[in-house]
N, C-alpha and C. Protein backbone atom coordinates (compact mmCIF):
# COMPACT_ATOMS: atom_id res chain seq x y z
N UNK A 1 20.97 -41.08 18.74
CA UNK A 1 20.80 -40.44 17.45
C UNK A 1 21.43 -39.04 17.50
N UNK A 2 22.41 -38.69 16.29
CA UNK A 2 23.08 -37.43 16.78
C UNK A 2 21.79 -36.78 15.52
N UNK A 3 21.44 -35.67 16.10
CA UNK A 3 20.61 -34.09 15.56
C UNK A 3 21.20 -33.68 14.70
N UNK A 4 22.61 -33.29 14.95
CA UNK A 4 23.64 -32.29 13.94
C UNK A 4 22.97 -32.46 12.57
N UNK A 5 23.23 -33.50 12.02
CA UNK A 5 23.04 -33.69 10.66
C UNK A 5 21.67 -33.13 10.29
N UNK A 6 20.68 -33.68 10.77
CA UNK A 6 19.09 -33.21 10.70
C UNK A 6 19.67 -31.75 10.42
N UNK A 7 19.93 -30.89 11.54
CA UNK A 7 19.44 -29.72 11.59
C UNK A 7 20.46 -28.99 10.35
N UNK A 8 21.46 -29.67 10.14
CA UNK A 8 22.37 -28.90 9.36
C UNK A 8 21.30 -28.99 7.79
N UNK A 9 20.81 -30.12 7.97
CA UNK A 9 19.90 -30.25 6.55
C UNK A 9 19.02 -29.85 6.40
N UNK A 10 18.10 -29.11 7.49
CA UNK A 10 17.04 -28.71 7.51
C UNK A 10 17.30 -26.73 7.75
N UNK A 11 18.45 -26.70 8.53
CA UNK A 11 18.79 -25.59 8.73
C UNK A 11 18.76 -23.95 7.39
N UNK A 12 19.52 -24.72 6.07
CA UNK A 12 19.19 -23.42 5.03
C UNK A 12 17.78 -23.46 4.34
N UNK A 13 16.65 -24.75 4.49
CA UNK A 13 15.53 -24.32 4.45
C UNK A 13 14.81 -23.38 5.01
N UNK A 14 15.32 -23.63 6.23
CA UNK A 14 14.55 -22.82 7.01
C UNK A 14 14.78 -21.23 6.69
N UNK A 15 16.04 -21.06 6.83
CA UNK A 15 16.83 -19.53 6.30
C UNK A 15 16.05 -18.96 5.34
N UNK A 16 15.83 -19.89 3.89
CA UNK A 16 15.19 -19.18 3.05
C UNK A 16 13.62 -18.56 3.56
N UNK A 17 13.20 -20.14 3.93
CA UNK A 17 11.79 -19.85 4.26
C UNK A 17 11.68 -18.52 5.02
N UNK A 18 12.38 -18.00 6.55
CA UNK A 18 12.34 -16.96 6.64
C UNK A 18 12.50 -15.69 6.34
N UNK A 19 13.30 -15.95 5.35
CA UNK A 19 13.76 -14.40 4.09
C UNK A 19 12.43 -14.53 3.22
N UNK A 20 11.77 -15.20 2.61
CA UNK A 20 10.67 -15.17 1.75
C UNK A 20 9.69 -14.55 2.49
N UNK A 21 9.77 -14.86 3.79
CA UNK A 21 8.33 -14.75 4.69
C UNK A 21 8.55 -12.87 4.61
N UNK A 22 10.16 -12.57 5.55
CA UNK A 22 10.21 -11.37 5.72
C UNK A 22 9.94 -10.12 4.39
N UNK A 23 10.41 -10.90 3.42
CA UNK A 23 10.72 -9.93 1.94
C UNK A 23 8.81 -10.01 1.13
N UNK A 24 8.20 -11.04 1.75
CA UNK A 24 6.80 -11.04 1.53
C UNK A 24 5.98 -10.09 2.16
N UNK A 25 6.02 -9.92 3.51
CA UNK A 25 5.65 -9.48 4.52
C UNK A 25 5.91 -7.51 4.45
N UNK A 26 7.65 -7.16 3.84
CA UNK A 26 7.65 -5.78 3.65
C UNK A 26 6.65 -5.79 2.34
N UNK A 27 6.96 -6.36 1.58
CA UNK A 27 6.41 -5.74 -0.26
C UNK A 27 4.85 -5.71 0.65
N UNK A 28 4.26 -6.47 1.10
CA UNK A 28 2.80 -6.25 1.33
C UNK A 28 2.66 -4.87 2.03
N UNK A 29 3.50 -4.85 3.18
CA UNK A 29 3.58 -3.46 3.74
C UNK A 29 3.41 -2.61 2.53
N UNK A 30 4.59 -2.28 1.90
CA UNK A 30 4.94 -1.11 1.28
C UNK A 30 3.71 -0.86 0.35
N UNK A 31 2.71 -1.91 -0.18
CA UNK A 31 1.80 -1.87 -0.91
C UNK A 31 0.50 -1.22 -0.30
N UNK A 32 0.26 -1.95 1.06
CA UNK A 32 -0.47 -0.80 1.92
C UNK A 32 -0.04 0.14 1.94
N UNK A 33 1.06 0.45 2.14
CA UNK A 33 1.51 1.89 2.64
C UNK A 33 1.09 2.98 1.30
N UNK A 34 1.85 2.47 0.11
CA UNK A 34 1.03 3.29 -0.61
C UNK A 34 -0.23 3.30 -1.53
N UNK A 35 -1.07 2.71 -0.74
CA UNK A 35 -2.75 2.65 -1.18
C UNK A 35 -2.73 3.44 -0.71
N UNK A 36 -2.44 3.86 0.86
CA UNK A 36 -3.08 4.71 2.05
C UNK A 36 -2.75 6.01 1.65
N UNK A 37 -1.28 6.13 0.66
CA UNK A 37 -1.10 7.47 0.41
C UNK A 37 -1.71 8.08 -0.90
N UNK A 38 -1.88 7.18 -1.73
CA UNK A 38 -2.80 7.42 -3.07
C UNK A 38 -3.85 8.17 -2.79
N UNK A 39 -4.47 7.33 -1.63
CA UNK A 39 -6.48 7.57 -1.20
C UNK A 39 -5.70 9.01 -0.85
N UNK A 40 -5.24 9.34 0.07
CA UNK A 40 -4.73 10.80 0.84
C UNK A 40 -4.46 11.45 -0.45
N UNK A 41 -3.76 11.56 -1.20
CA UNK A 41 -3.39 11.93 -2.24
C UNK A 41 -4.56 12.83 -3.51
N UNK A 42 -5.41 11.43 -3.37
CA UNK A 42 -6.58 11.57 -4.36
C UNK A 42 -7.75 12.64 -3.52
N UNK A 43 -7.85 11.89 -2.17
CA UNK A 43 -8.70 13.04 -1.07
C UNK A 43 -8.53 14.40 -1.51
N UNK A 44 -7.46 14.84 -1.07
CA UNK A 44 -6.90 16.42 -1.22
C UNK A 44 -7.20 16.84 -2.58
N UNK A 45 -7.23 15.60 -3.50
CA UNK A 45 -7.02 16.72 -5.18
C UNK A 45 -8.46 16.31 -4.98
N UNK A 46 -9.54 15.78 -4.76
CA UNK A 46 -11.31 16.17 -5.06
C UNK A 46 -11.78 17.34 -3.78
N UNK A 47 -10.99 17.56 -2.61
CA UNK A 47 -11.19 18.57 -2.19
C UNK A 47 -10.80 19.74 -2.49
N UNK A 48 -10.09 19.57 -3.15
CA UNK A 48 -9.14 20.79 -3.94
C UNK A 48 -10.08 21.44 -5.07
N UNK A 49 -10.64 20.33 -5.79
CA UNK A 49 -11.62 20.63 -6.86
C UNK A 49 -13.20 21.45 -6.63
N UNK A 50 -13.29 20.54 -5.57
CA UNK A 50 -14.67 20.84 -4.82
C UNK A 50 -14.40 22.58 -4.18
N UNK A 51 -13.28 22.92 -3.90
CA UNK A 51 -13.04 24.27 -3.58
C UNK A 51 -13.01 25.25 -4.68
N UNK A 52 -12.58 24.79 -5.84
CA UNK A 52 -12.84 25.56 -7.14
C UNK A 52 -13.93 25.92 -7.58
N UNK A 53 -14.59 24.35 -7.51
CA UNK A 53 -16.16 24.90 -8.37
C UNK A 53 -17.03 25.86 -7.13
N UNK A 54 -16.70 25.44 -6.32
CA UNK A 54 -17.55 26.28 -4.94
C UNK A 54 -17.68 28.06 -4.94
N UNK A 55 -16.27 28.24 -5.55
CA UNK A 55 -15.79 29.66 -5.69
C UNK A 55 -16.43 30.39 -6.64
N UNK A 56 -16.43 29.60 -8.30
CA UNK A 56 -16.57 29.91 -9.47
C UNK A 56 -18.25 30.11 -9.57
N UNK A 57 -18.50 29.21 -8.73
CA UNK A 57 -20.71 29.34 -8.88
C UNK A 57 -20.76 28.23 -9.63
N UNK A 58 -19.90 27.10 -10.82
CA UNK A 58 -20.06 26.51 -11.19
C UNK A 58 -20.91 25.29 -10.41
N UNK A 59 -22.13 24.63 -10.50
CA UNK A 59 -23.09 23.34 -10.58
C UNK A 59 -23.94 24.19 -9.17
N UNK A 60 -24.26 25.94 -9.79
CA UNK A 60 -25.38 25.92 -8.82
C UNK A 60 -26.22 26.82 -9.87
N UNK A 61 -26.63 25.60 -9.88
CA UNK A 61 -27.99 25.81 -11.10
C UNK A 61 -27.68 24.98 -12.56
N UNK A 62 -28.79 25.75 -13.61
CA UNK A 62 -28.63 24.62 -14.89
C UNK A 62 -27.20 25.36 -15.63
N UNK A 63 -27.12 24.69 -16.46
CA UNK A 63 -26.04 25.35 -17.19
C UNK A 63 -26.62 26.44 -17.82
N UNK A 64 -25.68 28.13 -18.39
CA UNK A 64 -25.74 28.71 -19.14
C UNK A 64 -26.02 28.77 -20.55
N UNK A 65 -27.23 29.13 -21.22
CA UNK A 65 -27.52 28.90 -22.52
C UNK A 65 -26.98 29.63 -23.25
């Protein structure tokens, strides 16, 4: 039984299948990647905030009538 043929026919399946896998595999990356920088992102601006009101005296005590 000669192979050639098999593999020649099975061969650009495979090609794709591995480009889908790889081009699946970055987009998921890149999607982690920027969750991780959002959260970092978002971190800094409620610490940022939390340094404002800290300064101002604002939420220590009731509000001003």
């Amino acid at each position: 039984m000669d192979i050639w043929p098999v593999l020649g026919a099975l061969l650009p399946s495979a090609g794709v299948c591995a480009l889908f896998v790889y081009v699946v595999r970055k987009m998921i990356s890149a999607d982690r990647d920027e969750r991780a920088a959002q959260a970092r992102l978002e971190a800094a601006e409620r610490k940022a905030e939390r340094g404002r009101t800290r300064g101002t005296g604002a939420g220590d005590g009731p509000p001003p009538v």
